[in-house]
C-alpha atoms as a PDB file:
ATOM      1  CA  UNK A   1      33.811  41.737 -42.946  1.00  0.00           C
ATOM      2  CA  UNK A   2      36.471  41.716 -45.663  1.00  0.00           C
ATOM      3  CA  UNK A   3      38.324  44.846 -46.620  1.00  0.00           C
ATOM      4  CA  UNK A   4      35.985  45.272 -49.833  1.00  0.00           C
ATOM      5  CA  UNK A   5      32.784  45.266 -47.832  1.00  0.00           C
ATOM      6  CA  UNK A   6      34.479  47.709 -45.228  1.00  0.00           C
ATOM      7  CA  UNK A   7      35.589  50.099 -48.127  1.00  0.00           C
ATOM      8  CA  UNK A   8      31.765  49.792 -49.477  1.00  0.00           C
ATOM      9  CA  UNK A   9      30.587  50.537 -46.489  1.00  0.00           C
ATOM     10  CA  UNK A  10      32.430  53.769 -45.740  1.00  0.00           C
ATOM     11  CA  UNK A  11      31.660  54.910 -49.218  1.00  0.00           C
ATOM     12  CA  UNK A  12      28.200  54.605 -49.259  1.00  0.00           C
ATOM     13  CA  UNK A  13      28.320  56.561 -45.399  1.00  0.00           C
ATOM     14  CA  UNK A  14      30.150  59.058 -47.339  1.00  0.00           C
ATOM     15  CA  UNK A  15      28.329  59.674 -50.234  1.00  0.00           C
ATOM     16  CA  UNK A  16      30.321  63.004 -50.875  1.00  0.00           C
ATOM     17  CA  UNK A  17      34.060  60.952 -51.304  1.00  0.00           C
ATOM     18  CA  UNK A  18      34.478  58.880 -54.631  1.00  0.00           C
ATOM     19  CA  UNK A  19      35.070  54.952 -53.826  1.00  0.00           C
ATOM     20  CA  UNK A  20      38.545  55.221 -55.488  1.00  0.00           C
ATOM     21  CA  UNK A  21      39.561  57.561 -52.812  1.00  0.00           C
ATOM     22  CA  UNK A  22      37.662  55.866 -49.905  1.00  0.00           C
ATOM     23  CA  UNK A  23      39.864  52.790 -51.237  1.00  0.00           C
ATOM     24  CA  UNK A  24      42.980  55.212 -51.112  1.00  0.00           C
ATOM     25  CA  UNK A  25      42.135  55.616 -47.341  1.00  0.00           C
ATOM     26  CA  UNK A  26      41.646  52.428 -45.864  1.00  0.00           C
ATOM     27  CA  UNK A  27      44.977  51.204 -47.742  1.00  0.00           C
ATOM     28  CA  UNK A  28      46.984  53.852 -46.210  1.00  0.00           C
ATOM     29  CA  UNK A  29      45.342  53.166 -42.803  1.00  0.00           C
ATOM     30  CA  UNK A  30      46.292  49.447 -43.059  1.00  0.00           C
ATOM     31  CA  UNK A  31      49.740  50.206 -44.888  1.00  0.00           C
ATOM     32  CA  UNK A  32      50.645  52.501 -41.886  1.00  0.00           C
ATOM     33  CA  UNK A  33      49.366  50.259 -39.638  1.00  0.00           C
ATOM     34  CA  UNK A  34      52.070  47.681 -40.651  1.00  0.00           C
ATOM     35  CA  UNK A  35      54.683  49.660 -41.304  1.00  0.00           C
ATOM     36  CA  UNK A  36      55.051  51.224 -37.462  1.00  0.00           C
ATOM     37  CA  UNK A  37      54.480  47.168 -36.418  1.00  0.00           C
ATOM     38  CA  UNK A  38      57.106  46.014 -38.971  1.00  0.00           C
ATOM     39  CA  UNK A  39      59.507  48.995 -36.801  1.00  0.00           C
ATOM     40  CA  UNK A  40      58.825  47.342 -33.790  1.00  0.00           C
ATOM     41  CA  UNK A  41      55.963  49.919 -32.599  1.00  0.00           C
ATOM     42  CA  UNK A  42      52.665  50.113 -30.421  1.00  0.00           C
ATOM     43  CA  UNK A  43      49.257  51.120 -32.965  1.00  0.00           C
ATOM     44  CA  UNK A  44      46.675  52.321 -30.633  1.00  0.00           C
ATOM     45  CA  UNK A  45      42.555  52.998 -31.499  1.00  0.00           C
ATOM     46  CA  UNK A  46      41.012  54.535 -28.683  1.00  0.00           C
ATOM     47  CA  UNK A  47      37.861  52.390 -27.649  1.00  0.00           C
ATOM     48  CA  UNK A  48      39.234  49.952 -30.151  1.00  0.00           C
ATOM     49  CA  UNK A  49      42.221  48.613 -29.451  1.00  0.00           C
ATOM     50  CA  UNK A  50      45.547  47.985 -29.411  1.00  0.00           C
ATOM     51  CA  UNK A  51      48.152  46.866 -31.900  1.00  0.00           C
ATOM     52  CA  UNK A  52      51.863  45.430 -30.951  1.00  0.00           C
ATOM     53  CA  UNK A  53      54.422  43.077 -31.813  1.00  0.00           C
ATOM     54  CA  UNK A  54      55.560  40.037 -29.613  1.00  0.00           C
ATOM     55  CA  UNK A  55      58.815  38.231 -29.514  1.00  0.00           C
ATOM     56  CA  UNK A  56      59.136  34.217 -29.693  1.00  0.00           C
ATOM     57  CA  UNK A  57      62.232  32.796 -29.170  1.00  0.00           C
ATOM     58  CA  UNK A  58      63.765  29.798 -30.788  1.00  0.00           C
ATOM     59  CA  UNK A  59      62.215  26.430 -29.439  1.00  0.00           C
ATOM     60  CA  UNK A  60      62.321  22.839 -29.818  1.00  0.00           C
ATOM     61  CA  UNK A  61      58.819  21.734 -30.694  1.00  0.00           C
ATOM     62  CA  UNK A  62      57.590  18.392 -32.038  1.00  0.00           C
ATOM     63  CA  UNK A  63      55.698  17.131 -35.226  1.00  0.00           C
ATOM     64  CA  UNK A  64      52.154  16.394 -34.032  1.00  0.00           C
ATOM     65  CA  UNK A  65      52.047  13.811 -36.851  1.00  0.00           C
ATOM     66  CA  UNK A  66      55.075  11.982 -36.671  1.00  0.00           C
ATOM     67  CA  UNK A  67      55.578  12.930 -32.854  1.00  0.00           C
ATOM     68  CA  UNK A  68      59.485  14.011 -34.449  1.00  0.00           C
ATOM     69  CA  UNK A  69      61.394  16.868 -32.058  1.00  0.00           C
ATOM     70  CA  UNK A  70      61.926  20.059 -34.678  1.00  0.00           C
ATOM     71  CA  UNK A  71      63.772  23.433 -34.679  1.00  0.00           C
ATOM     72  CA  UNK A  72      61.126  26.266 -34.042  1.00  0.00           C
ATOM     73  CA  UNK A  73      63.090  29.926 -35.049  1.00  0.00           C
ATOM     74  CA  UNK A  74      62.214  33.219 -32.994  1.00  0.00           C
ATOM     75  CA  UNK A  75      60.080  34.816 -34.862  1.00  0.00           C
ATOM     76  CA  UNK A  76      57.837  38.308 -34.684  1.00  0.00           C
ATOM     77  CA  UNK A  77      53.894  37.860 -34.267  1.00  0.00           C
ATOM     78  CA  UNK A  78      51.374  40.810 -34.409  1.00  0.00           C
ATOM     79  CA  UNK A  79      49.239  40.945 -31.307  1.00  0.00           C
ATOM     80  CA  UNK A  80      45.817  42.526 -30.931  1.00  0.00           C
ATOM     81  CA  UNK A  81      44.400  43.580 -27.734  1.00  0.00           C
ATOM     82  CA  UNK A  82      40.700  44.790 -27.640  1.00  0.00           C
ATOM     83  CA  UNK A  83      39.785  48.129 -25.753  1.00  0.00           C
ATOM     84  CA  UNK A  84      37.300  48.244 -23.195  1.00  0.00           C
ATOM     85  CA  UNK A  85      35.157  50.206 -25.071  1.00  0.00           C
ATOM     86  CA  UNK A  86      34.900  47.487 -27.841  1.00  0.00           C
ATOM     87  CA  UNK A  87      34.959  44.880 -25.183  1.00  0.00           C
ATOM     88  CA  UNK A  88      32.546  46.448 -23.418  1.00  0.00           C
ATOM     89  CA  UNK A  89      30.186  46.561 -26.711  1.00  0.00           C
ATOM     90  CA  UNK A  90      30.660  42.773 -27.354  1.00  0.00           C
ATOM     91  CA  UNK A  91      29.129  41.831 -23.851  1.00  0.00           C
ATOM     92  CA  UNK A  92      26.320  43.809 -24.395  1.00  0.00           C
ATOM     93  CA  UNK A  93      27.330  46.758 -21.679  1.00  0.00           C
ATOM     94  CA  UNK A  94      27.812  49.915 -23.875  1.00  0.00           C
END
């Protein structure tokens, strides 16, 4: 689902909100969303999941093509982890 069809969706569940302000809503979701994981925070959906940041540190890798050692800087990733309602859902148990 793409954020279009998602914004679609809740609009035509919510006949009573105008898509312009069904649009205003899922951006500020998403905006907020990244803005406490840009500050280093935890996001948490209840029976959805869970959204943090994890740490890399700087490594030496390697060039699968040329088989060449490289740098690798530490870098910030964003890390989902499902709730066990949603898991739950997935394998057919809720």
């Amino acid at each position: 689902m793409t954020k279009s069809e998602l914004i679609q969706r809740l609009a035509e569940r919510n006949p009573h909100l105008y898509l312009r302000d069904v649009e205003k809503i899922v951006d500020t979701v998403f905006e907020e969303i990244t803005t406490a994981l840009a500050e280093g925070n935890r996001v948490e959906l209840r029976g959805f999941g869970a959204f943090s940041v994890k740490e890399r540190d700087a490594r030496m890798g390697r060039n699968p093509r040329t088989g060449e050692s490289v740098f690798v800087e530490a870098k910030r990733l964003p890390f989902f982890k499902t709730g066990k309602a949603l898991r739950d859902r997935l394998n057919g148990e809720g």
